[in-house]
C-alpha atoms as a PDB file:
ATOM      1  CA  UNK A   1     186.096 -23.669 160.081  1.00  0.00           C
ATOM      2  CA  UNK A   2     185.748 -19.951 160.049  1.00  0.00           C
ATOM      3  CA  UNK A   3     188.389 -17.701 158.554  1.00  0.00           C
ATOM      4  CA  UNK A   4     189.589 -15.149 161.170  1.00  0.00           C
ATOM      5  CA  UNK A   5     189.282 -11.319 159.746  1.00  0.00           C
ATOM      6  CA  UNK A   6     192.611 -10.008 158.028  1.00  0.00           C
ATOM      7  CA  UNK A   7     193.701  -6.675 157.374  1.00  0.00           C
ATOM      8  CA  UNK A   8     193.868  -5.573 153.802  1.00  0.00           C
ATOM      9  CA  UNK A   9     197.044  -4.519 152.588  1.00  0.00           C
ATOM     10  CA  UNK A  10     199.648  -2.546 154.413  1.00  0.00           C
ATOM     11  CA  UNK A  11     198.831   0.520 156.760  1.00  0.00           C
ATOM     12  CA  UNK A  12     199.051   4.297 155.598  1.00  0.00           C
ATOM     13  CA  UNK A  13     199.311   6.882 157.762  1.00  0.00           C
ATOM     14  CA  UNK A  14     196.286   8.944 157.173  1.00  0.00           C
ATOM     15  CA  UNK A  15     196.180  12.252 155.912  1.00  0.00           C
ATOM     16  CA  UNK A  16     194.498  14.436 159.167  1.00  0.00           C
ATOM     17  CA  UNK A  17     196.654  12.192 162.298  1.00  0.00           C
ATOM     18  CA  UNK A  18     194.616  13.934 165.024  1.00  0.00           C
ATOM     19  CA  UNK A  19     196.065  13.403 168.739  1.00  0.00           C
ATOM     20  CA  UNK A  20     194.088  11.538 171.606  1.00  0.00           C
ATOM     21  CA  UNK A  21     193.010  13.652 174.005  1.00  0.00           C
ATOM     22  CA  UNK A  22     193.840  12.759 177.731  1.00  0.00           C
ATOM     23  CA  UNK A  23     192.083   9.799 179.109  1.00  0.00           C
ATOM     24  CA  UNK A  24     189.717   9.541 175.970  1.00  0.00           C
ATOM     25  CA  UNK A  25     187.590   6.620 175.517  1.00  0.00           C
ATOM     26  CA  UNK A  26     189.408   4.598 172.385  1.00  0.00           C
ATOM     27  CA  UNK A  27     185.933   4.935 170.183  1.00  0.00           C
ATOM     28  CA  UNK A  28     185.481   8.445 171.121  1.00  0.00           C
ATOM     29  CA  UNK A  29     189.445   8.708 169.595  1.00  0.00           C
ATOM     30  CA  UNK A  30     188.314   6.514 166.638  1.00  0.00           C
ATOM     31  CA  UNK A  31     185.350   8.591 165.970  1.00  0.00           C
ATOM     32  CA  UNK A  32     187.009  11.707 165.510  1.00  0.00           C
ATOM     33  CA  UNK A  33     190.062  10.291 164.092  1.00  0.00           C
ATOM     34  CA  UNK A  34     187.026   9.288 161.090  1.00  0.00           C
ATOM     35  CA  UNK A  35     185.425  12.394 161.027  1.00  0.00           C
ATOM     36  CA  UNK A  36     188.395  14.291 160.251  1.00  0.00           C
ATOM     37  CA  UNK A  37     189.621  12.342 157.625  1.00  0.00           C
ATOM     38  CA  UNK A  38     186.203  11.875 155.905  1.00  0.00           C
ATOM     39  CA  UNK A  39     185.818   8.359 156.501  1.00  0.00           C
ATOM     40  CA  UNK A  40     182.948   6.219 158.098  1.00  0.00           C
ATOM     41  CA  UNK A  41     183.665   4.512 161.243  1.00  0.00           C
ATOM     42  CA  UNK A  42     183.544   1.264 159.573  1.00  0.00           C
ATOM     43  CA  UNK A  43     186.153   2.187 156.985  1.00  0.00           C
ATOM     44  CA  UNK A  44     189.019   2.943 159.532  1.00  0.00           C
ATOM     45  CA  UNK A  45     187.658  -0.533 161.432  1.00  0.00           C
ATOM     46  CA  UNK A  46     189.017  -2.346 158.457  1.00  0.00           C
ATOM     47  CA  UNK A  47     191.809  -0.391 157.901  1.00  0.00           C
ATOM     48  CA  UNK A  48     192.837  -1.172 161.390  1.00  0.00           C
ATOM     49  CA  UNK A  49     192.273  -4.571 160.805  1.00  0.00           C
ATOM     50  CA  UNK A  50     189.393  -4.683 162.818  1.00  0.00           C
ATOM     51  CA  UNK A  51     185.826  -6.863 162.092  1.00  0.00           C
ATOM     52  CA  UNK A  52     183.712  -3.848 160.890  1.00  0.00           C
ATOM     53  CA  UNK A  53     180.556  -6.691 161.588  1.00  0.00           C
ATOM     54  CA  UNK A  54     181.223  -7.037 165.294  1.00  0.00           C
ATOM     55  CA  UNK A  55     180.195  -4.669 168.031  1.00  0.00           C
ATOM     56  CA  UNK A  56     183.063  -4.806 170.518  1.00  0.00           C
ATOM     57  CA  UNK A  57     185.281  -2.619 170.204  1.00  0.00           C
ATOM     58  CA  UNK A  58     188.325  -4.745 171.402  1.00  0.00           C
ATOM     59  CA  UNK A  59     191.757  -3.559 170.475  1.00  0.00           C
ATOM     60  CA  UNK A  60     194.616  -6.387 170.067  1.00  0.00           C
ATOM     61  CA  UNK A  61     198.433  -5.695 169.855  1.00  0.00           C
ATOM     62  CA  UNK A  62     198.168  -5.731 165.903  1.00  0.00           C
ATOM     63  CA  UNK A  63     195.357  -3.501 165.722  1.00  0.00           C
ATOM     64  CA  UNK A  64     197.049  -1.333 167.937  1.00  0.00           C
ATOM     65  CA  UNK A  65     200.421  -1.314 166.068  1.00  0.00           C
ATOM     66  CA  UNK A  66     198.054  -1.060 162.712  1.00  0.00           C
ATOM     67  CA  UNK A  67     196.874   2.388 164.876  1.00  0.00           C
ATOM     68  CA  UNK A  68     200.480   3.431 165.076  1.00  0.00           C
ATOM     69  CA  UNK A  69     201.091   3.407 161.563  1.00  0.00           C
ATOM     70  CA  UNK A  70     197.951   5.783 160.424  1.00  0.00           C
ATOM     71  CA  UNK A  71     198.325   7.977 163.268  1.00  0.00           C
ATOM     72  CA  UNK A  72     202.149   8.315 163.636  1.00  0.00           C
ATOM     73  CA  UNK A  73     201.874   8.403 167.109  1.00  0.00           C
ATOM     74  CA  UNK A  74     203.953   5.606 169.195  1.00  0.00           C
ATOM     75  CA  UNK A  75     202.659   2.985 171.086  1.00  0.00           C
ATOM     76  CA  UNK A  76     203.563   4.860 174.519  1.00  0.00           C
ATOM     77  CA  UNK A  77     201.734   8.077 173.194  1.00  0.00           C
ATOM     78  CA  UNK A  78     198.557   6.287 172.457  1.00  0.00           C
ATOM     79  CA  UNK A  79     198.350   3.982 175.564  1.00  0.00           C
ATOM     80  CA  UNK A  80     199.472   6.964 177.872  1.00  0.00           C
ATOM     81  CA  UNK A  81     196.382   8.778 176.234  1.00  0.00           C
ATOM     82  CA  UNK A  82     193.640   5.910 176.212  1.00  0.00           C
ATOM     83  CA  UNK A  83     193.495   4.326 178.933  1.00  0.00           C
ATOM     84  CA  UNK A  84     191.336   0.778 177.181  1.00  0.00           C
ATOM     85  CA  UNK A  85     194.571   0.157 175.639  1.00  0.00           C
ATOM     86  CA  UNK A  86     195.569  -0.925 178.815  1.00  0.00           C
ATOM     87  CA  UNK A  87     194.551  -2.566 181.817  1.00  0.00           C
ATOM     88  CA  UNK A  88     194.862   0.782 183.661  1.00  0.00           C
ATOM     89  CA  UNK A  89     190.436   1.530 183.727  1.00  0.00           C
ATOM     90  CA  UNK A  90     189.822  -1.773 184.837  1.00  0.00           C
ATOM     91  CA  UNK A  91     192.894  -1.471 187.797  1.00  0.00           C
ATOM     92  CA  UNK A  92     191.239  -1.283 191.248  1.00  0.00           C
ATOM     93  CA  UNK A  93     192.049   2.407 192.006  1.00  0.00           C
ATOM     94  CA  UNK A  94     189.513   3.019 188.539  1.00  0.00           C
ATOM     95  CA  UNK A  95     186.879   0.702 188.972  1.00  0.00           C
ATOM     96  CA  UNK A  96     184.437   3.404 189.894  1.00  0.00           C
ATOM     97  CA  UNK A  97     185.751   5.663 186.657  1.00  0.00           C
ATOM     98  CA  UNK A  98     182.956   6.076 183.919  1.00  0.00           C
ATOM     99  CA  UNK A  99     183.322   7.621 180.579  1.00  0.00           C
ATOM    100  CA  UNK A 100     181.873  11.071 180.377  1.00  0.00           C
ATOM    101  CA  UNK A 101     181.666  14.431 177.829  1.00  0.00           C
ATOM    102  CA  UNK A 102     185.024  16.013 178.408  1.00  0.00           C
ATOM    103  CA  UNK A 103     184.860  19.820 179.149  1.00  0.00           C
ATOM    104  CA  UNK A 104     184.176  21.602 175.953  1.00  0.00           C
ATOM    105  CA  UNK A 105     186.425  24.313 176.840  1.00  0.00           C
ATOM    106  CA  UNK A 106     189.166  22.192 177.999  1.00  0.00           C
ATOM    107  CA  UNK A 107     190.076  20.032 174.759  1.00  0.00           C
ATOM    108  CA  UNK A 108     188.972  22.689 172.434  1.00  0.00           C
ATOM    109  CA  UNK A 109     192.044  22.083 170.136  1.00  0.00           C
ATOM    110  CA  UNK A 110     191.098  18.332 169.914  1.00  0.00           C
ATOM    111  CA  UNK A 111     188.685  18.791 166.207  1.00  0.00           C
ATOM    112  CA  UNK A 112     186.389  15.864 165.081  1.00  0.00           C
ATOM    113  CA  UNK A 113     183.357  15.941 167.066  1.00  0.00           C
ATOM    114  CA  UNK A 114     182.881  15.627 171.285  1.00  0.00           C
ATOM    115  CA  UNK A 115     185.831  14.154 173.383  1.00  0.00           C
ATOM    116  CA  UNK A 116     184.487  11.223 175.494  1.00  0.00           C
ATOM    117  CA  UNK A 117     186.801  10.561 178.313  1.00  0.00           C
ATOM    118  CA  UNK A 118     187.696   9.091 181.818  1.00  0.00           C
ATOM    119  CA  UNK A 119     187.924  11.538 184.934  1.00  0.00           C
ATOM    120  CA  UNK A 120     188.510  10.476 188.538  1.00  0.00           C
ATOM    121  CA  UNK A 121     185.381   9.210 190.063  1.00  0.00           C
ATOM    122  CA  UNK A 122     185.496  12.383 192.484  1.00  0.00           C
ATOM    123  CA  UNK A 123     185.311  15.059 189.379  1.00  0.00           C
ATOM    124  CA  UNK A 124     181.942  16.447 188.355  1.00  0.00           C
ATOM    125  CA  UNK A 125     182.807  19.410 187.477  1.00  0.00           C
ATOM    126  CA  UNK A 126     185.226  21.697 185.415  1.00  0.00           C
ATOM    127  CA  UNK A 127     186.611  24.390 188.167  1.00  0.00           C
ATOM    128  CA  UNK A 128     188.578  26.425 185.691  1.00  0.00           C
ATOM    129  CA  UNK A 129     185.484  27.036 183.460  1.00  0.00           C
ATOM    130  CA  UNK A 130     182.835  26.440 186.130  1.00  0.00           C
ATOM    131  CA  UNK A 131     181.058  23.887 184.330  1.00  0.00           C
ATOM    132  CA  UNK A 132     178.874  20.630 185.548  1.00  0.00           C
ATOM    133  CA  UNK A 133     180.042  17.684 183.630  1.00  0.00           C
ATOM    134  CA  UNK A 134     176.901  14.746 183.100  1.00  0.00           C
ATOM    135  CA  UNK A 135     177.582  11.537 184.073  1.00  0.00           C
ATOM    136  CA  UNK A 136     176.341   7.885 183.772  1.00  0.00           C
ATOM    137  CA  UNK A 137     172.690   8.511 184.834  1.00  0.00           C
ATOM    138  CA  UNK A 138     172.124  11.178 182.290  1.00  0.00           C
ATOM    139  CA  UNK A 139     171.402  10.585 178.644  1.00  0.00           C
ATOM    140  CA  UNK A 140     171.511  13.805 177.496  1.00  0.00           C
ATOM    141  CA  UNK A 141     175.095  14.545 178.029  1.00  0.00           C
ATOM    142  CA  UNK A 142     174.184  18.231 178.444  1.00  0.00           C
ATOM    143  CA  UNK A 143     176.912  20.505 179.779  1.00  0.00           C
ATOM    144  CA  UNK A 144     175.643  22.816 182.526  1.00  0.00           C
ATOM    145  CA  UNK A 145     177.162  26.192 183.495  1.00  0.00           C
ATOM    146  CA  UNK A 146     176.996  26.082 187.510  1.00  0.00           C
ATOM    147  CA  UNK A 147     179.311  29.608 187.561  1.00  0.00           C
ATOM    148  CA  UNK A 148     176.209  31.346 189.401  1.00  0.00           C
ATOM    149  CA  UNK A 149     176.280  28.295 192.164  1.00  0.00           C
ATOM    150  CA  UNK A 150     179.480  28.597 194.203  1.00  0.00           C
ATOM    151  CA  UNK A 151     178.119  26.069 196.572  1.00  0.00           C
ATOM    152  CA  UNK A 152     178.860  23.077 193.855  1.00  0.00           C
ATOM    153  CA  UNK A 153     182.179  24.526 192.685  1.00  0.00           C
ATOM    154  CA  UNK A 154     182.960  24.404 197.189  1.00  0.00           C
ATOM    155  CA  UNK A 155     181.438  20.937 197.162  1.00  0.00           C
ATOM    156  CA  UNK A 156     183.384  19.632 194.127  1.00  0.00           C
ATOM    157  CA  UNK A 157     186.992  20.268 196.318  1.00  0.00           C
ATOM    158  CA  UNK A 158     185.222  19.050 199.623  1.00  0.00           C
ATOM    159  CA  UNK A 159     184.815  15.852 197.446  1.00  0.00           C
ATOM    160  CA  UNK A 160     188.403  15.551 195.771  1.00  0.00           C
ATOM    161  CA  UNK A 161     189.439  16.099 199.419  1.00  0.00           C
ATOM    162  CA  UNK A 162     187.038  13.054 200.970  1.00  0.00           C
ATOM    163  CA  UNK A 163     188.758  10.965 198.354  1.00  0.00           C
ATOM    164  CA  UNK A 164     192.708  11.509 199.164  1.00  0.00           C
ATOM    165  CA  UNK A 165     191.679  11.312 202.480  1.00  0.00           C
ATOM    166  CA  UNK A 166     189.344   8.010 202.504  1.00  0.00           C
ATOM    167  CA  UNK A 167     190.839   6.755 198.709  1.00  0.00           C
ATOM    168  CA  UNK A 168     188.708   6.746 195.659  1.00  0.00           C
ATOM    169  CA  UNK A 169     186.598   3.254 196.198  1.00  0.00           C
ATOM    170  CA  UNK A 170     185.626   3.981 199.813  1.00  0.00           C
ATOM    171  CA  UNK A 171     184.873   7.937 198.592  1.00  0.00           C
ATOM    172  CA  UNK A 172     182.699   6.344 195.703  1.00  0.00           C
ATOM    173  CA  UNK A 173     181.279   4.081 197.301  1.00  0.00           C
ATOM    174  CA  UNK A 174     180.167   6.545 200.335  1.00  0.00           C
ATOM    175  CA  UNK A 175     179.119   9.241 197.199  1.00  0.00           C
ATOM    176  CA  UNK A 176     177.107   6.686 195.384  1.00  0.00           C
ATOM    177  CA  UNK A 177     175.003   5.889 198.723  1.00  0.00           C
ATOM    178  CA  UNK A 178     174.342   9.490 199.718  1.00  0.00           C
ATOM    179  CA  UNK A 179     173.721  10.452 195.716  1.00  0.00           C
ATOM    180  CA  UNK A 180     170.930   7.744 196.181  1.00  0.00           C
ATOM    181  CA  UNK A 181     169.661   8.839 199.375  1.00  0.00           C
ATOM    182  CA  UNK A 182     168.780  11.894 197.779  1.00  0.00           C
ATOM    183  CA  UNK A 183     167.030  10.295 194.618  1.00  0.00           C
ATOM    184  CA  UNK A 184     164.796   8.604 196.679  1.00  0.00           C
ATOM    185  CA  UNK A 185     160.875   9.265 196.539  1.00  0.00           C
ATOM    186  CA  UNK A 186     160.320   8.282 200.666  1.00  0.00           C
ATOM    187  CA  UNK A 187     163.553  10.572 201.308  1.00  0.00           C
ATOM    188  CA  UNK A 188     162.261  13.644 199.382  1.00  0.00           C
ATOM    189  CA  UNK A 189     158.527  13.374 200.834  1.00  0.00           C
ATOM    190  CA  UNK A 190     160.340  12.904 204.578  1.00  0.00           C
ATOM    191  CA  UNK A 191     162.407  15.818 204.395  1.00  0.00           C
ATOM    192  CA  UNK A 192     161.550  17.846 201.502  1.00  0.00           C
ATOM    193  CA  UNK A 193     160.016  20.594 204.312  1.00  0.00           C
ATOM    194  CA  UNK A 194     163.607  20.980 205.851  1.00  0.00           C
ATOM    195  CA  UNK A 195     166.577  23.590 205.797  1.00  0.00           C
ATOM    196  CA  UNK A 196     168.467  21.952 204.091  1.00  0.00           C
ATOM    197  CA  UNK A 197     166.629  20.706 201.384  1.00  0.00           C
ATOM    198  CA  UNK A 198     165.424  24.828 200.694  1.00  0.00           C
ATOM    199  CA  UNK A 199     168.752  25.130 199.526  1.00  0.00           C
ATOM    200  CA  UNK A 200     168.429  22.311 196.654  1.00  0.00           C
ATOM    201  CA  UNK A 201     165.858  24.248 195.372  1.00  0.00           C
ATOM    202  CA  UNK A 202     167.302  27.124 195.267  1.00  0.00           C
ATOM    203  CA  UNK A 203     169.824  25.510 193.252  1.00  0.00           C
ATOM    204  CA  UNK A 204     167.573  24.056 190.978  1.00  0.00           C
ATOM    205  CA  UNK A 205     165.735  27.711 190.855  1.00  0.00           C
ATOM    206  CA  UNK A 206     168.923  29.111 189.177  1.00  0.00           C
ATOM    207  CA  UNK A 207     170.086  26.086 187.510  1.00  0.00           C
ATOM    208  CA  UNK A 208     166.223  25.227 185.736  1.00  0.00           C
ATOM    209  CA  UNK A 209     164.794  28.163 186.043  1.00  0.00           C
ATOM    210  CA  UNK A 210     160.965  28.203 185.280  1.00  0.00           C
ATOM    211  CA  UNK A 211     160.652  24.096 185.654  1.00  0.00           C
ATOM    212  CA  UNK A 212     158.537  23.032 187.916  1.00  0.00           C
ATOM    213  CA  UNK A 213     159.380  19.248 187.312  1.00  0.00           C
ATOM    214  CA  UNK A 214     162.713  17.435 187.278  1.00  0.00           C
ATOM    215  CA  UNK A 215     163.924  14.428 186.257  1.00  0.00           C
ATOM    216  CA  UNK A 216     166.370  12.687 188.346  1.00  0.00           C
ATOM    217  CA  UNK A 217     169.298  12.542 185.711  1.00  0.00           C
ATOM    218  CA  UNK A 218     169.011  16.008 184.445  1.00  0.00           C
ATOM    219  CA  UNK A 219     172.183  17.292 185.248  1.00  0.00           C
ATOM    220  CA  UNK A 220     170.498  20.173 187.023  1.00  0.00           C
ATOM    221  CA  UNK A 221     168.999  18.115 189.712  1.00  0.00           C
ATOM    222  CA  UNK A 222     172.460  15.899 189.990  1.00  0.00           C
ATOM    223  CA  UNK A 223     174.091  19.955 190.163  1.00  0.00           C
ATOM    224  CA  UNK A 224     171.496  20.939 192.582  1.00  0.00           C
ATOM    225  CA  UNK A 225     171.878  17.864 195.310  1.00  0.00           C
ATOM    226  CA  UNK A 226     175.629  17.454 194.754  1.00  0.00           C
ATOM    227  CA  UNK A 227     176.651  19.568 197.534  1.00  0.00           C
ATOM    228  CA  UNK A 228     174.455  17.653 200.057  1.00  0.00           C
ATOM    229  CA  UNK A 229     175.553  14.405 198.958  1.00  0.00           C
ATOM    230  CA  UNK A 230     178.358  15.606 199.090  1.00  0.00           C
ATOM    231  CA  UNK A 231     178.352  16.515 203.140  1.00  0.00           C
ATOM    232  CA  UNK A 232     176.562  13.189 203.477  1.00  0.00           C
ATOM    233  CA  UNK A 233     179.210  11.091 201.680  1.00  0.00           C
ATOM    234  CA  UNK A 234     181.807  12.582 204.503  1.00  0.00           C
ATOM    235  CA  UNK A 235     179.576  11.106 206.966  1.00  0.00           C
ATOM    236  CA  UNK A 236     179.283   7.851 205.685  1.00  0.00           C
ATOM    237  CA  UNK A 237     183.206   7.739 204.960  1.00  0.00           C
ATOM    238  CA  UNK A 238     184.084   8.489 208.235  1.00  0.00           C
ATOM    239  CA  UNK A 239     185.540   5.106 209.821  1.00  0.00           C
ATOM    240  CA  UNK A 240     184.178   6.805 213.413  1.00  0.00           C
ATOM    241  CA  UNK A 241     180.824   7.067 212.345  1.00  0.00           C
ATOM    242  CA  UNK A 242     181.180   3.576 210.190  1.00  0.00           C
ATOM    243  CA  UNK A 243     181.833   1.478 213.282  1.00  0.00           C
ATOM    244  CA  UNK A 244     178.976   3.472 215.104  1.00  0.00           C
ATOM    245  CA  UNK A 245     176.616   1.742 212.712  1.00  0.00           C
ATOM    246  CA  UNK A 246     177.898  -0.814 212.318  1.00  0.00           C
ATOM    247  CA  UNK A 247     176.326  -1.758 215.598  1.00  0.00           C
ATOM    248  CA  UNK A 248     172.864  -2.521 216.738  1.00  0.00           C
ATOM    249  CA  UNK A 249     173.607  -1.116 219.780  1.00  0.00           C
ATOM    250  CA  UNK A 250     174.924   2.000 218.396  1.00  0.00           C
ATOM    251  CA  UNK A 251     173.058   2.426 215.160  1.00  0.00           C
ATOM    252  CA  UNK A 252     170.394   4.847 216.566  1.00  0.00           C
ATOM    253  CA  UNK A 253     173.177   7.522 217.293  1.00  0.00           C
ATOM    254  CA  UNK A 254     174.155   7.420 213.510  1.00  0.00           C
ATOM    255  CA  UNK A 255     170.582   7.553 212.500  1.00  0.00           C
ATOM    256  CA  UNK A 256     169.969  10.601 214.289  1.00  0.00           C
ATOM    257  CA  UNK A 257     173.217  12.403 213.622  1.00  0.00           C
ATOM    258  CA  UNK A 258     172.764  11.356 209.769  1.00  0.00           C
ATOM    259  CA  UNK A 259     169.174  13.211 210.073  1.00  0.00           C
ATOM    260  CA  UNK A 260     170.458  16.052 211.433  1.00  0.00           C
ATOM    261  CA  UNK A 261     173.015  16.514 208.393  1.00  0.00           C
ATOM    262  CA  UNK A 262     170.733  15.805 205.717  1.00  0.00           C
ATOM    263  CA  UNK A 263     168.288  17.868 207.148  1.00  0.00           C
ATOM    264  CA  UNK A 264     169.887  20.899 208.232  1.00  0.00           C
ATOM    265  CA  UNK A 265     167.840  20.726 211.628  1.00  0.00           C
ATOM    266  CA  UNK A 266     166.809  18.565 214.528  1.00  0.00           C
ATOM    267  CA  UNK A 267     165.683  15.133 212.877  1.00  0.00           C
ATOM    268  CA  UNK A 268     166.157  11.530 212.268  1.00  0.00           C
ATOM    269  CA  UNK A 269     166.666   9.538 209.409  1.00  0.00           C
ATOM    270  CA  UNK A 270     165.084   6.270 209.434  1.00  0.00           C
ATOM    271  CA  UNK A 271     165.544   3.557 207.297  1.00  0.00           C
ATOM    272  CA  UNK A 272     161.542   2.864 205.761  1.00  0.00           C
ATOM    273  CA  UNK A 273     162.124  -0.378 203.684  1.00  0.00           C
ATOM    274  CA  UNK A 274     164.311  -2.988 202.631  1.00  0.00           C
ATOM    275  CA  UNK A 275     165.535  -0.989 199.954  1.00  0.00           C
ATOM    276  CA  UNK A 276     166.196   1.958 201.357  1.00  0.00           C
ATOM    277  CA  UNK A 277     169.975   3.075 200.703  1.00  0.00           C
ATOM    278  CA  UNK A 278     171.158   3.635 203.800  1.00  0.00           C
ATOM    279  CA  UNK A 279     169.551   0.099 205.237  1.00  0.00           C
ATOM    280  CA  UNK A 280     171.765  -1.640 202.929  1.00  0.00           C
ATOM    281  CA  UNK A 281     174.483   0.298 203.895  1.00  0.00           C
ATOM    282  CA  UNK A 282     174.433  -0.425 207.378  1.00  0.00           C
ATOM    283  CA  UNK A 283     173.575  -3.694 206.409  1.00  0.00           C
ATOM    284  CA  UNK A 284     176.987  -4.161 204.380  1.00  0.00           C
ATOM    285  CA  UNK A 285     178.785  -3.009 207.325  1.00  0.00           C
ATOM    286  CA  UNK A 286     177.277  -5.281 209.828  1.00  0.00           C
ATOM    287  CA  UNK A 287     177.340  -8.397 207.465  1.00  0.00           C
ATOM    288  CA  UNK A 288     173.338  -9.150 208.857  1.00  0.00           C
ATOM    289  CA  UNK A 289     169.943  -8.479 208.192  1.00  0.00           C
ATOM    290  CA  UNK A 290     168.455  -5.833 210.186  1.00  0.00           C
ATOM    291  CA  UNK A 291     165.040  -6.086 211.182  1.00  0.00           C
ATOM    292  CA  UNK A 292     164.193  -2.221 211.824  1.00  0.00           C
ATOM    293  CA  UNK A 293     160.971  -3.186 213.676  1.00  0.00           C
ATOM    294  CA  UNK A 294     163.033  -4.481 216.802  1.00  0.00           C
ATOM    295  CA  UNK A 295     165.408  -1.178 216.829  1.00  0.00           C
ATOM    296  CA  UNK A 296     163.755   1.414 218.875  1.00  0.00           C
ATOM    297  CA  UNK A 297     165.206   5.178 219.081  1.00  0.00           C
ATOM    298  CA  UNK A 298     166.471   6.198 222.805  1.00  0.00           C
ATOM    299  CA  UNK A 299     162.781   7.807 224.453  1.00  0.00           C
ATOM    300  CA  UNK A 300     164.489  11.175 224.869  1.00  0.00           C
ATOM    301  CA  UNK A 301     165.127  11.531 221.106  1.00  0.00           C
ATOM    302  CA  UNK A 302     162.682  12.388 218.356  1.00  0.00           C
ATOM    303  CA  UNK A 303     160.343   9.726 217.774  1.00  0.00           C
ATOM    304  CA  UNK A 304     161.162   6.795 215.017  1.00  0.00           C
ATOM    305  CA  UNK A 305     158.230   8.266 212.167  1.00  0.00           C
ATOM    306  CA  UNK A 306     154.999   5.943 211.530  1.00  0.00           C
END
């Protein structure tokens, strides 16, 4: 039989007990705590009682009252600060949460290396210091200054409004959809000649200036669409325009009024493949396959495309 991991010894409090920032991710915390008191990660693991050898990073009551003792900060402190020491990130309200870079300018007192924490699924950017905060889909975690485009800054209260109004899951959920609308290859070549999209490159003139290529999770390009996902994540949050397409008898009118708001101008959206975003949105609100073939646009309108 295997012999469970013990702590050795008694715990110290440690000679640099640096504070969680709020909502930090508890290895981001750990990390930092290390760093400042010249010890590698693996060290404070054991000292914490932890398995050094395994990669989860799980923390049980007596690892956490181990974390007490070396910190000196209580229980209610530490779980008020990071949020895995609860069941509070996986509650239903959070389930859209990822960790992300804190603001730089915002936890500047917190020493020991970059703050990873939790924000509400509606915050991509810092308002007070006007930056663009990365996200899941980029690797770089690369802060972005987005002072010179007021549009985002306008777009990131627009979106914290969407969510009281709707609540964060539907808000996400709506987001996520439109964000990948906007990703897509068929989308861009369909509408890249429209009003609306001449303003994402303007965006991405001033945010990447002098690249003529841009990958999809460069926080530039996430910057640079996040307005008009933004517009189109009202859309699809609406419960008015929800139950319109819902329908197969009313679906058209939501494809055409969705056209006209991602394109700025007089045009309709429709759905080219089976994996098309907004296909399997409609899709999830109708509970059916769709065949697209058999759904023709009202003669007066602008013609389905080829």
């Amino acid at each position: 039989m295997k012999q469970g991991w013990r702590a050795p010894g008694l715990a110290r409090q440690l000679p640099i007990p640096i504070p969680p920032a709020p909502n930090e991710t508890t290895a981001s915390y750990l990390g930092r705590l290390a760093t400042v008191n010249h010890l590698a990660i693996d060290e404070l693991k054991i000292h914490l009682g932890m398995n050094p050898t395994l990669l989860e990073l799980r923390m049980r009551p007596p690892n956490l009252g181990r974390l007490v003792v070396i910190t000196g900060y209580s229980r209610d402190q530490l779980t008020r600060a990071l949020p895995e020491l609860t069941s509070r990130h996986r509650d239903s309200t959070h389930l859209a949460n990822w960790a992300r870079p804190a603001c730089p300018r915002c936890i500047r007192r917190h020493t020991g290396g970059r703050v990873i924490r939790y924000y509400p699924s509606y915050v991509h950017a810092c308002p007070k210091h006007r930056i663009w905060l990365s996200d899941k889909h980029s690797h770089r975690h690369r802060l972005l200054d987005i002072s010179a485009v007021p549009e985002v800054l306008a777009a990131h209260t627009t979106h914290r409004r969407l969510a009281r109004r709707h609540q964060p899951q539907p808000a996400q959920y709506a987001f996520r959809t439109a964000r990948r609308l906007f990703e897509d290859n068929d989308f861009w070549n369909s509408f890249a000649d429209t009003t609306a999209f001449a303003g994402i490159s303007n965006r991405l003139d001033i945010l990447n200036p002098g690249e003529t290529r841009v990958l999809i999770d460069d926080p530039s390009f996430l910057a640079a669409i996040y307005p008009n996902a933004v517009d189109t994540a009202a859309l699809l949050a609406s419960p008015h325009w929800r139950r319109i397409a819902s329908r197969k008898e009313t679906v058209t009118r939501f494809l055409i009024e969705l056209g006209t708001r991602v394109s700025g101008q007089r045009r309709t959206y429709w759905p080219r493949r089976n994996r098309d975003p907004i296909a399997n949105w409609i899709e999830g609100l109708s509970r059916e396959h769709i065949d697209w073939k058999r759904i023709e646009l009202p003669s007066r309108r602008i013609p389905r495309p080829l």
